[in-house]
C-alpha atoms as a PDB file:
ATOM      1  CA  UNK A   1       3.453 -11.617  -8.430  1.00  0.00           C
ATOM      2  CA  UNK A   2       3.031 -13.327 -11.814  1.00  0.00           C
ATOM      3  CA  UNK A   3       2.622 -16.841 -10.077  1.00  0.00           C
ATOM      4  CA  UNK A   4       0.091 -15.099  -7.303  1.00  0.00           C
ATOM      5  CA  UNK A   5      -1.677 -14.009 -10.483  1.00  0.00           C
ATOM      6  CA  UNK A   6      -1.378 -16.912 -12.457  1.00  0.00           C
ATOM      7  CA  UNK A   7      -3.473 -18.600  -9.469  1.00  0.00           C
ATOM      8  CA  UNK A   8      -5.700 -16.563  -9.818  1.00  0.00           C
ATOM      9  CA  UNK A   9      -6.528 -16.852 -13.158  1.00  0.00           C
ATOM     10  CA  UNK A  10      -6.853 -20.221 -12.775  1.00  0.00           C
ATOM     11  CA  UNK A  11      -9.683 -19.727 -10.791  1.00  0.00           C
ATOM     12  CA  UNK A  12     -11.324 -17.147 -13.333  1.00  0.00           C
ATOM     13  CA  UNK A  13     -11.129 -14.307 -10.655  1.00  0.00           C
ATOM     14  CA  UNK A  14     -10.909 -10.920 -11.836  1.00  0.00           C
ATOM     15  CA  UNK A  15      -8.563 -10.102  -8.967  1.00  0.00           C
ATOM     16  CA  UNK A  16      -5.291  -9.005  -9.971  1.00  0.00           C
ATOM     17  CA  UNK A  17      -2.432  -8.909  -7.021  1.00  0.00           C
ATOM     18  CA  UNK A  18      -0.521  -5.168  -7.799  1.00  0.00           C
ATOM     19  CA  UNK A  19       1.978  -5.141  -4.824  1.00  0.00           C
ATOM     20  CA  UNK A  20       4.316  -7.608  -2.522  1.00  0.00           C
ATOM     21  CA  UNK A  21       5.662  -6.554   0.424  1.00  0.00           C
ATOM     22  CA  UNK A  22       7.354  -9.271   2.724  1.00  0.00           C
ATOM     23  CA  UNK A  23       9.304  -8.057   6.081  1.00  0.00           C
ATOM     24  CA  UNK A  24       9.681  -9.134   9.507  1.00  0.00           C
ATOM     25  CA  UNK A  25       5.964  -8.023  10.665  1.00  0.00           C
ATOM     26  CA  UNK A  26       4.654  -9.802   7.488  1.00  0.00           C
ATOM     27  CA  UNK A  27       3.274 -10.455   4.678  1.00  0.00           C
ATOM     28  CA  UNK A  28       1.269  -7.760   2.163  1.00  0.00           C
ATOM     29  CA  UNK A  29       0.106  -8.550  -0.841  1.00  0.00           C
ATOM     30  CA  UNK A  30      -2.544  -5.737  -2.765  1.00  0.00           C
ATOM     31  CA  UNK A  31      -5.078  -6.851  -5.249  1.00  0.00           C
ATOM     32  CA  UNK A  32      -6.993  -4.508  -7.211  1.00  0.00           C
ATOM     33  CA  UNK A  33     -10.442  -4.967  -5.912  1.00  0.00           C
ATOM     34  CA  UNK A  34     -11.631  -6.928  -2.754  1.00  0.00           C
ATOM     35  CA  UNK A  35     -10.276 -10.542  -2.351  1.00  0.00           C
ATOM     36  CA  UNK A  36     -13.152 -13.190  -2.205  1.00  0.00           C
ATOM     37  CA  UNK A  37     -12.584 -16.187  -0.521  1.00  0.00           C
ATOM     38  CA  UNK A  38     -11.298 -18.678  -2.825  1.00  0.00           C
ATOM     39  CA  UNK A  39      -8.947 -15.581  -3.680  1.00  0.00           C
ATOM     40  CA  UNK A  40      -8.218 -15.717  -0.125  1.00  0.00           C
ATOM     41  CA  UNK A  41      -7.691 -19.458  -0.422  1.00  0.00           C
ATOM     42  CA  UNK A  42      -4.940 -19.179  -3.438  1.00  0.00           C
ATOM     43  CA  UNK A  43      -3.445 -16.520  -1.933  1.00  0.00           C
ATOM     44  CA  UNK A  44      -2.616 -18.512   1.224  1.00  0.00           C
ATOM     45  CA  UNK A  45      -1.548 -21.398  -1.144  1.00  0.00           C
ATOM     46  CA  UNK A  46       0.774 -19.088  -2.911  1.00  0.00           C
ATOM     47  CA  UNK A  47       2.206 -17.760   0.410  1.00  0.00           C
ATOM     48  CA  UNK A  48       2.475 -21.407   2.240  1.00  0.00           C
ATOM     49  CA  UNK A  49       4.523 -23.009  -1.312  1.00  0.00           C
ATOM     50  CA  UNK A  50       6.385 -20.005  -2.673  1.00  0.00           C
ATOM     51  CA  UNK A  51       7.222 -17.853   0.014  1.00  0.00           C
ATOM     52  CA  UNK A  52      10.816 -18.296   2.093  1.00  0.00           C
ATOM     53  CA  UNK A  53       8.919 -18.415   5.325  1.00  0.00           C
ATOM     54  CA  UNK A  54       7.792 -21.017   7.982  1.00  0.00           C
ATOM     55  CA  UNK A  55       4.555 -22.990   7.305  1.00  0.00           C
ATOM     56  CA  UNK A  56       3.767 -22.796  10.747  1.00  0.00           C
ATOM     57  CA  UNK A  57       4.129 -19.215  11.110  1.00  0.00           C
ATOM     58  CA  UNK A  58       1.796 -18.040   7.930  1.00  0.00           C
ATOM     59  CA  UNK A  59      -1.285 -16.728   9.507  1.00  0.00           C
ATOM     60  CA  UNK A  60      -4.772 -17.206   7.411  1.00  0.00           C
ATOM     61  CA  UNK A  61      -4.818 -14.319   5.107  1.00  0.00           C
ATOM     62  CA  UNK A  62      -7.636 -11.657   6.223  1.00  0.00           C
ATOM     63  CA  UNK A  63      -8.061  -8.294   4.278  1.00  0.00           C
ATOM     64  CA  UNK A  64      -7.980  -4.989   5.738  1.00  0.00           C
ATOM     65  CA  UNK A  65      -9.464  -4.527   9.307  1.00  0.00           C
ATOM     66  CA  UNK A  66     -10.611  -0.796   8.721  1.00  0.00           C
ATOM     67  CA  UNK A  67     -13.530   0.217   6.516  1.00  0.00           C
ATOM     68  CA  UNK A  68     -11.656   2.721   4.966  1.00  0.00           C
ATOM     69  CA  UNK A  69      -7.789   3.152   3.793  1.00  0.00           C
ATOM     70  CA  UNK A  70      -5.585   5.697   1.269  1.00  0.00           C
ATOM     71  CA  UNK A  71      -3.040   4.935  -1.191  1.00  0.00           C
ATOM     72  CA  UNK A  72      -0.698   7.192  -1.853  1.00  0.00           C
ATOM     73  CA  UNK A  73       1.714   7.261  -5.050  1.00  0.00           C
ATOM     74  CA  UNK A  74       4.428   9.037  -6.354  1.00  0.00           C
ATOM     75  CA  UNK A  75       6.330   9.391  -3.224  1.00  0.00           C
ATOM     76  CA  UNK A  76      10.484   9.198  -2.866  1.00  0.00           C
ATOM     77  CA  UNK A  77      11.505   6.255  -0.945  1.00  0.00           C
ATOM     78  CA  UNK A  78      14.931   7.539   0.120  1.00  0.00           C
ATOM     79  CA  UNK A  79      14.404  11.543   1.004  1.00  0.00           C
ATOM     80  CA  UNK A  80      17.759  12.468  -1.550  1.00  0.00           C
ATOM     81  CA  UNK A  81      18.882  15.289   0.764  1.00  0.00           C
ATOM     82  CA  UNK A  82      19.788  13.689   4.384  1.00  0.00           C
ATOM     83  CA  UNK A  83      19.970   9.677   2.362  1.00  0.00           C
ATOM     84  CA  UNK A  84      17.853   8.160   4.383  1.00  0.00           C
ATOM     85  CA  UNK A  85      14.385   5.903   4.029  1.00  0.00           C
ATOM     86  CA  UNK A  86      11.177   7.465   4.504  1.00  0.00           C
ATOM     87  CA  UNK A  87       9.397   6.800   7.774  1.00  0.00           C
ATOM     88  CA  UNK A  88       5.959   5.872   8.499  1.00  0.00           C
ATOM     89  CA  UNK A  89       6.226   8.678  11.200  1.00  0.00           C
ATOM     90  CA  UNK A  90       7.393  10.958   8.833  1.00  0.00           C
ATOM     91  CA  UNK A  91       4.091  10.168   6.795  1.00  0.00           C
ATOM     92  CA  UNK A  92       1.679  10.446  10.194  1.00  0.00           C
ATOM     93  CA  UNK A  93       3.520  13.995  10.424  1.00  0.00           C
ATOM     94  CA  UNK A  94       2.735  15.201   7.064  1.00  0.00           C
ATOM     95  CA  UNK A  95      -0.813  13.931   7.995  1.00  0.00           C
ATOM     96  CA  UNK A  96      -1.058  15.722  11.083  1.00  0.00           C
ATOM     97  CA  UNK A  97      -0.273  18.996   9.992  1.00  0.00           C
ATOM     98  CA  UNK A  98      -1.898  18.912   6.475  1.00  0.00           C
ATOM     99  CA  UNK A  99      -5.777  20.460   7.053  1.00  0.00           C
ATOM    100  CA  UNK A 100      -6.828  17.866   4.624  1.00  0.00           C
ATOM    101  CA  UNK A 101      -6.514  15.396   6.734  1.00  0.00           C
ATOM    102  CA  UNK A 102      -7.978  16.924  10.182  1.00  0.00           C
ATOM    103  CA  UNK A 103     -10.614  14.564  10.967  1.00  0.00           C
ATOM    104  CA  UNK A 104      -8.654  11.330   9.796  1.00  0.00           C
ATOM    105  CA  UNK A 105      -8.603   8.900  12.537  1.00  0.00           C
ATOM    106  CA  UNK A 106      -5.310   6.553  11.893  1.00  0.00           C
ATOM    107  CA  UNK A 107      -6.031   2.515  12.291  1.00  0.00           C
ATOM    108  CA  UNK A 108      -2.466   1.638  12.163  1.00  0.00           C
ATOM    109  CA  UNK A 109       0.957   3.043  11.489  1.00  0.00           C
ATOM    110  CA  UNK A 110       1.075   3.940   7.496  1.00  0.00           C
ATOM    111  CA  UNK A 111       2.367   0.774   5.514  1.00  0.00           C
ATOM    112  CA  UNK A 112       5.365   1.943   3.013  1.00  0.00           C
ATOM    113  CA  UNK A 113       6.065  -0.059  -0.180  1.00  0.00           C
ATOM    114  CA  UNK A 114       9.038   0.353  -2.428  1.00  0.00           C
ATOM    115  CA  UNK A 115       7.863   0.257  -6.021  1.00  0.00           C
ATOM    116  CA  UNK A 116      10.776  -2.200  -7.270  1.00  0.00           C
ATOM    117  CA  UNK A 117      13.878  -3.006  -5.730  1.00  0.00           C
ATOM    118  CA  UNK A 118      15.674  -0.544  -8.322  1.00  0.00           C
ATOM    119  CA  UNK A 119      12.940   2.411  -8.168  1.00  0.00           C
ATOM    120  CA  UNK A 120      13.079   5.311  -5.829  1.00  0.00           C
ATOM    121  CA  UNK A 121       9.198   5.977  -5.626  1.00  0.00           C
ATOM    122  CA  UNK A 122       7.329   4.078  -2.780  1.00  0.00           C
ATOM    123  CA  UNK A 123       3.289   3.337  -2.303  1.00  0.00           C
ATOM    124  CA  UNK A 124       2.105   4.232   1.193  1.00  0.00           C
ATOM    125  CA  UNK A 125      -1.117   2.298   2.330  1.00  0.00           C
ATOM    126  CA  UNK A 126      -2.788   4.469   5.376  1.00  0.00           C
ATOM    127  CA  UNK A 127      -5.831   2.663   7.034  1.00  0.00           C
ATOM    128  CA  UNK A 128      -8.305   5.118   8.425  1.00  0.00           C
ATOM    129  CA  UNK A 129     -11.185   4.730  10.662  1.00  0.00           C
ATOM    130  CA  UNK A 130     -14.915   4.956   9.008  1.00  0.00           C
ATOM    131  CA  UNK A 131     -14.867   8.708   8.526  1.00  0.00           C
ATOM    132  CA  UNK A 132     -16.200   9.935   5.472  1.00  0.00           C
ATOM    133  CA  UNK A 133     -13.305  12.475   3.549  1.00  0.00           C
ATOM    134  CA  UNK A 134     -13.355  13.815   0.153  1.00  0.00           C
ATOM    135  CA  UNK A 135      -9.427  14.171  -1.418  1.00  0.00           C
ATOM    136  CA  UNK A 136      -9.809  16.277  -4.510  1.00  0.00           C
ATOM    137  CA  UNK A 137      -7.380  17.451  -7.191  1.00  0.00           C
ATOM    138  CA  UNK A 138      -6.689  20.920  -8.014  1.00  0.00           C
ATOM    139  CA  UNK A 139      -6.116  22.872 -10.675  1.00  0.00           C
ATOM    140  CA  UNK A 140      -2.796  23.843 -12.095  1.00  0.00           C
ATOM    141  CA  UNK A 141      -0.780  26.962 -10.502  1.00  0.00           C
ATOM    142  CA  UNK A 142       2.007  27.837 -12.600  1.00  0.00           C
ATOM    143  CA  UNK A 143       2.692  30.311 -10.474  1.00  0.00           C
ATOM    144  CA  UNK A 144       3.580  27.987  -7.354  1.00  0.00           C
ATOM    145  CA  UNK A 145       6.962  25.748  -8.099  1.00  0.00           C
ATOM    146  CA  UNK A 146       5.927  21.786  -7.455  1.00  0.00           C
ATOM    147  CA  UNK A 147       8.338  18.789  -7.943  1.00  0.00           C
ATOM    148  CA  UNK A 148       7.501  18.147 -11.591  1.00  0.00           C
ATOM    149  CA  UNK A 149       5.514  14.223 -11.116  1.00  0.00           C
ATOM    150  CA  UNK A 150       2.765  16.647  -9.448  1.00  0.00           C
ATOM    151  CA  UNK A 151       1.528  18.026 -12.463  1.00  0.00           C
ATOM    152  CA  UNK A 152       0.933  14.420 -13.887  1.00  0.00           C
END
């Protein structure tokens, strides 16, 4: 990340990369805002010189293909009580049978991040179709018991 960002101050762009995730379907790096094309351009530099992969194989980096996508925080990576790593189906699950989320149109399975190699939190990435949703917070309950990073 540092030499991704490096780069890219180089180039005076305000884009900052937050998040790399590298396994066998790819590549996915997050930047704070929308990648321009000489971001594009470092960014592909950065992946053919740096990366353990084959030249050959690293595609032109694109952004996101939907107009629309959520990002999710503060979620355990490995669910404590059966030990085992979160799914992207268990995240289309939750989805599907949280009223929030009712006229949510997926674009592609959810895209789960581990924070750090020693953290236990993950990001998930969800890319929606165009639909137009409003997520809002509520206000505190404490009357209803909530794993205590909620209430941040």
């Amino acid at each position: 990340m540092a030499s991704i960002n490096h780069a890219l101050k180089t180039i005076k762009s305000n884009t900052i990369a937050n998040f790399i995730h590298i396994d066998s379907k790819g590549i996915v790096i997050t930047t704070n805002n929308i990648s321009s094309g000489s971001d594009l351009q470092e960014i592909e530099k950065y992946a053919k010189n740096s990366l353990p992969s084959d030249v050959e194989n690293v595609s032109l980096p694109r952004l996101l293909q939907s107009k629309s996508y959520l990002k999710i925080i503060g979620i355990l990576y490995i669910r404590k009580k059966i030990n085992n790593q979160i799914s992207s189906d268990d995240i289309e699950n939750v989805l599907k049978n949280n009223h929030l989320f009712n006229d949510i149109v997926l674009v592609s399975k959810p895209c789960i991040i581990k924070v750090s190699p020693k953290s236990n939190m993950a990001i998930i990435w969800i890319n929606i179709s165009s639909f137009i949703t409003t997520v809002r917070s509520a206000n505190m309950n404490p009357g209803i018991l909530q794993y205590k990073n909620c209430w941040k």
